[in-house]
C-alpha atoms as a PDB file:
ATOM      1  CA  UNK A   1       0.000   0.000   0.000  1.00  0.00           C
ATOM      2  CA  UNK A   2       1.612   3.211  -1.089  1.00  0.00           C
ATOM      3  CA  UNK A   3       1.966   6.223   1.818  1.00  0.00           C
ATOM      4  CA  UNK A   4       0.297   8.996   0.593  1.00  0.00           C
ATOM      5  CA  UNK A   5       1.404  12.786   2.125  1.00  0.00           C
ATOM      6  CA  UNK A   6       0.290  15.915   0.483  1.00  0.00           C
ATOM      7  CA  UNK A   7       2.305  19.125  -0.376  1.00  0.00           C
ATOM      8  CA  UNK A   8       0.964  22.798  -0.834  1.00  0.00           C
ATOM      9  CA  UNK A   9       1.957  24.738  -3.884  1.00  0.00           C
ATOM     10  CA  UNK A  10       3.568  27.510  -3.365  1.00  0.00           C
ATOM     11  CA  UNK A  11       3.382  28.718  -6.837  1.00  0.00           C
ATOM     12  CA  UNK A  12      -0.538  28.726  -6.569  1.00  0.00           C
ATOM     13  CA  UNK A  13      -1.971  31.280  -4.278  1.00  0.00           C
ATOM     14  CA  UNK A  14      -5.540  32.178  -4.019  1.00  0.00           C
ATOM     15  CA  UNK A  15      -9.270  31.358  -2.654  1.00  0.00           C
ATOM     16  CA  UNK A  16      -8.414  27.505  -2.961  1.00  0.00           C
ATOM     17  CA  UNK A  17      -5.635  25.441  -2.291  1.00  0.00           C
ATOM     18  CA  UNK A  18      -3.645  23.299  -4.247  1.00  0.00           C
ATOM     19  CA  UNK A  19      -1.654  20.290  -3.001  1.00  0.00           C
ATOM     20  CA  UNK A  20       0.865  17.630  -5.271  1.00  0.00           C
ATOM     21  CA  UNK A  21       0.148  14.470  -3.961  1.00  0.00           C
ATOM     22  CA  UNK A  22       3.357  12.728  -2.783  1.00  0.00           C
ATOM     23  CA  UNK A  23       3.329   9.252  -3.040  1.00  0.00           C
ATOM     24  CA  UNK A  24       6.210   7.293  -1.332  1.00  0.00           C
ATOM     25  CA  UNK A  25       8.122  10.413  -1.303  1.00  0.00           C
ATOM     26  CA  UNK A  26       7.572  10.812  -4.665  1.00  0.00           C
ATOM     27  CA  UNK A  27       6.126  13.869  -6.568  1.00  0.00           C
ATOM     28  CA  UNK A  28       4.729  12.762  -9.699  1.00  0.00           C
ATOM     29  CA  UNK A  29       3.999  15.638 -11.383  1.00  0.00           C
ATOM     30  CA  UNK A  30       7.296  17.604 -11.021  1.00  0.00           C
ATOM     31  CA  UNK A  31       8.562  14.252 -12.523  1.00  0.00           C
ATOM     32  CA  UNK A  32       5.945  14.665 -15.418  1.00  0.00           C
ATOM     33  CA  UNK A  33       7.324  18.597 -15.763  1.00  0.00           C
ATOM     34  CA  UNK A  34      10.533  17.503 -15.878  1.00  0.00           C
ATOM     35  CA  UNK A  35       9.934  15.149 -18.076  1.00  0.00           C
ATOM     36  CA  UNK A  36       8.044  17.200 -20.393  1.00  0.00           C
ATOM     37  CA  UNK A  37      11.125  19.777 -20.669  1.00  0.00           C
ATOM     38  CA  UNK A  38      13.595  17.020 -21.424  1.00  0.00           C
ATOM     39  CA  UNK A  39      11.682  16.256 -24.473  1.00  0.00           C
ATOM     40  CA  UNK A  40      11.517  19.990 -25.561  1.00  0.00           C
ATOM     41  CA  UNK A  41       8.042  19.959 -26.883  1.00  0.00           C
ATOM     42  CA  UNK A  42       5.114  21.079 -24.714  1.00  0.00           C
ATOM     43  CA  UNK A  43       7.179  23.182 -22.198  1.00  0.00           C
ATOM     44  CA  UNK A  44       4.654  26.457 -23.608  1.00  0.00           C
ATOM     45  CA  UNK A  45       2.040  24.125 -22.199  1.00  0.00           C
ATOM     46  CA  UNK A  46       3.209  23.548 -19.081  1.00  0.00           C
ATOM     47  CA  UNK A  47       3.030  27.477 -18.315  1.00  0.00           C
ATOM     48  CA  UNK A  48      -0.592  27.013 -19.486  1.00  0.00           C
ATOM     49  CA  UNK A  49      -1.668  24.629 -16.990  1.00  0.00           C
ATOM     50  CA  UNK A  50       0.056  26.270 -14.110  1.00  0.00           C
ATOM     51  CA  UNK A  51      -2.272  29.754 -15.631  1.00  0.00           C
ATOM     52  CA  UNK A  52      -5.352  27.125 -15.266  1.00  0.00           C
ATOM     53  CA  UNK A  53      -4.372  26.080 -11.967  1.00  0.00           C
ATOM     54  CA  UNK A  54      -4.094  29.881 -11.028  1.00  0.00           C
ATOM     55  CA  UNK A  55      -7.766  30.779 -12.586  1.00  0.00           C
ATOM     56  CA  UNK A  56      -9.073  28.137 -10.861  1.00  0.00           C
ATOM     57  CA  UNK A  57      -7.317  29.048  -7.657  1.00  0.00           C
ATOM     58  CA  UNK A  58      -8.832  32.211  -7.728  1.00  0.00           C
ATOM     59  CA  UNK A  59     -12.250  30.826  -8.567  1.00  0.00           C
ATOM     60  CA  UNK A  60     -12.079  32.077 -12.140  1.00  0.00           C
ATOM     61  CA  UNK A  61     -14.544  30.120 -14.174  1.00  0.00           C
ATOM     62  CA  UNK A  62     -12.857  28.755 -17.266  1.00  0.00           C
ATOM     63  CA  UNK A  63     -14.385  27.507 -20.231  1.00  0.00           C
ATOM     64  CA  UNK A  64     -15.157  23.528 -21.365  1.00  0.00           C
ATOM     65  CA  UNK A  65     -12.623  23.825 -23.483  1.00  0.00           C
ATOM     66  CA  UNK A  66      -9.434  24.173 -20.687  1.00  0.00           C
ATOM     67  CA  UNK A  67     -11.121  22.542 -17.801  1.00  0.00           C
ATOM     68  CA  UNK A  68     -14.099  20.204 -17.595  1.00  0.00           C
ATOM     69  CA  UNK A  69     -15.606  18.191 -14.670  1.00  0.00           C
ATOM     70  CA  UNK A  70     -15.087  14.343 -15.520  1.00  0.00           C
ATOM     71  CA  UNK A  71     -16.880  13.123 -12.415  1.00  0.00           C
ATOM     72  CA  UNK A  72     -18.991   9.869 -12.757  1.00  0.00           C
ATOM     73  CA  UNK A  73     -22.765  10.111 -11.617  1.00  0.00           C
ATOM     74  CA  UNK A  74     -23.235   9.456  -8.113  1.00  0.00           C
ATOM     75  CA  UNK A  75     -20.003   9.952  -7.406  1.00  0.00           C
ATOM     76  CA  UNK A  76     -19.039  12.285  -4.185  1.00  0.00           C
ATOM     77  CA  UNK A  77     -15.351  13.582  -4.969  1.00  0.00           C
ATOM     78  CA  UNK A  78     -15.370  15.663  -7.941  1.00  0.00           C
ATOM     79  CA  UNK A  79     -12.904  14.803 -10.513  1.00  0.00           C
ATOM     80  CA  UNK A  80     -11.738  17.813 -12.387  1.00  0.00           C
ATOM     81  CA  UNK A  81      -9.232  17.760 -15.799  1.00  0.00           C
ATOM     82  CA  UNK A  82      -7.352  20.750 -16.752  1.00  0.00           C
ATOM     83  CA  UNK A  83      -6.309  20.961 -20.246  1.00  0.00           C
ATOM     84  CA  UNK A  84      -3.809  21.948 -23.290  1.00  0.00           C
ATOM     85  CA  UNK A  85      -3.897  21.167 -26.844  1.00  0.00           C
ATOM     86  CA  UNK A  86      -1.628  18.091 -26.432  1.00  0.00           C
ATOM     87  CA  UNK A  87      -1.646  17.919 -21.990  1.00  0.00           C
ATOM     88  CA  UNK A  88      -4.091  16.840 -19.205  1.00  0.00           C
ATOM     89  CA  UNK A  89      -3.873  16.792 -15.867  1.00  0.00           C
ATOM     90  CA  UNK A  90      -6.569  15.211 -13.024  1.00  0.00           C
ATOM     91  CA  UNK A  91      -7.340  17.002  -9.864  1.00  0.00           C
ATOM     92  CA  UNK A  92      -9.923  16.009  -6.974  1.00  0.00           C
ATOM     93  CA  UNK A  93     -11.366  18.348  -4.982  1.00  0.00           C
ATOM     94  CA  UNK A  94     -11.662  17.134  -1.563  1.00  0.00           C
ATOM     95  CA  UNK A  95     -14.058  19.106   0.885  1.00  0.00           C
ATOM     96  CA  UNK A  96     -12.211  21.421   3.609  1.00  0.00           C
ATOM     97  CA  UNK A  97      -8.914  20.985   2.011  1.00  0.00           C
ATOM     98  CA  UNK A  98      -8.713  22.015  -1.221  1.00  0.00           C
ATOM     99  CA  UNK A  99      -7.552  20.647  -5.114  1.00  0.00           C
ATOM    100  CA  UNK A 100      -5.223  18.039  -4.992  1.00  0.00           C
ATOM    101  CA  UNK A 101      -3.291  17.182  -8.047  1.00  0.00           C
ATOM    102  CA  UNK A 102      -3.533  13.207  -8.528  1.00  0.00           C
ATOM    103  CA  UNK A 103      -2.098  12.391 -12.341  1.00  0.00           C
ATOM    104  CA  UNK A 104      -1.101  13.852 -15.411  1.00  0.00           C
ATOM    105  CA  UNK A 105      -0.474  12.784 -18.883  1.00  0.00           C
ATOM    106  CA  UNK A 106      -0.819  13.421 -22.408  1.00  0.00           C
ATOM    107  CA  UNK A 107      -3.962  13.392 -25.102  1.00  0.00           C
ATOM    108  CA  UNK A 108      -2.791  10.351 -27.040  1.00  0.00           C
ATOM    109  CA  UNK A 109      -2.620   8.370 -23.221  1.00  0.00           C
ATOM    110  CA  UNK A 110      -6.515   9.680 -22.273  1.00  0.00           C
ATOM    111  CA  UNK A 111      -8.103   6.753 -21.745  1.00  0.00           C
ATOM    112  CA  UNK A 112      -5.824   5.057 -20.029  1.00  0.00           C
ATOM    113  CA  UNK A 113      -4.461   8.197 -17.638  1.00  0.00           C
ATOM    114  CA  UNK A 114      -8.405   8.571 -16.239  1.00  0.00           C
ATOM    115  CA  UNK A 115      -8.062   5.017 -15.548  1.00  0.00           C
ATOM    116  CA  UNK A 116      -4.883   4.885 -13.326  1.00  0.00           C
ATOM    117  CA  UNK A 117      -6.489   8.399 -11.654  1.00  0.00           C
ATOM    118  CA  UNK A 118      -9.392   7.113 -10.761  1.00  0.00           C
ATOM    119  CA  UNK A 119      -7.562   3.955  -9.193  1.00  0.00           C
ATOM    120  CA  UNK A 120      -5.281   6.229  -7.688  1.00  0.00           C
ATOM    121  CA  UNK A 121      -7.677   8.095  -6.177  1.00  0.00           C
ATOM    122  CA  UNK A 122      -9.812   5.062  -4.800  1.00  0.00           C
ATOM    123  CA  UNK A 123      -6.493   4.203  -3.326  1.00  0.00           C
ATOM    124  CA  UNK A 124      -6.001   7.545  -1.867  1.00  0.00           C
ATOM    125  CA  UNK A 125      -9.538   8.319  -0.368  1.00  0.00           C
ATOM    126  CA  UNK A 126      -9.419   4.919   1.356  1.00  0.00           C
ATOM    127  CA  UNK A 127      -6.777   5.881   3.298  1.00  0.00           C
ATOM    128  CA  UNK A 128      -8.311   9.221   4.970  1.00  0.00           C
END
């Protein structure tokens, strides 16, 4: 069972908070950044999402288009993907804590990224 901790960004202030999740000491998405800048191709939309994350930090409503709620009927933690032309990244809001950044990925790995979120945050919720 992995050990889940959770991080504040410091790069995103506003109304609500943001948080990496760290799993066994492990921060996946400054893994997927850096990973993303070694291949030199998206790095333009990496500065995108962090300008989502901001809007939505500050409760700025943004558009189908850069942000859309993927949550499954009946379900109680809303799942929320921010988006680029060619990145995605999967954020839960959990009540009296804030947006918590789960998994990231690309548009050609979709399918399979919501997947491993929502597993991951199954995994995650269960052990609050």
């Amino acid at each position: 069972m992995p050990i889940f901790t959770l991080k504040s960004i410091p790069e995103i202030q506003g109304k609500i908070e943001f948080y990496y999740l760290i799993i066994d000491g492990v921060n996946n998405y400054k893994e997927f950044e850096d990973q993303i800048i070694r291949e030199g191709t998206y790095e333009k939309e990496l500065v995108t999402i962090q300008a989502r994350l901001q809007e939505m930090a500050d409760r700025k409503h943004l558009p189908q288009n850069k942000c859309r709620n993927i949550t499954p009927q009946k379900e109680k933690v809303p799942e929320i993907e921010i988006k680029t032309t060619n990145l995605r990244v999967y954020i839960i809001h959990e009540k009296h804590k804030g947006r918590i950044i789960l998994y990231e990925g690309k548009k050609n790995t979709q399918d399979k990224d919501i997947r491993k979120f929502r597993s991951l945050k199954k995994l995650y919720l269960n052990q609050l």
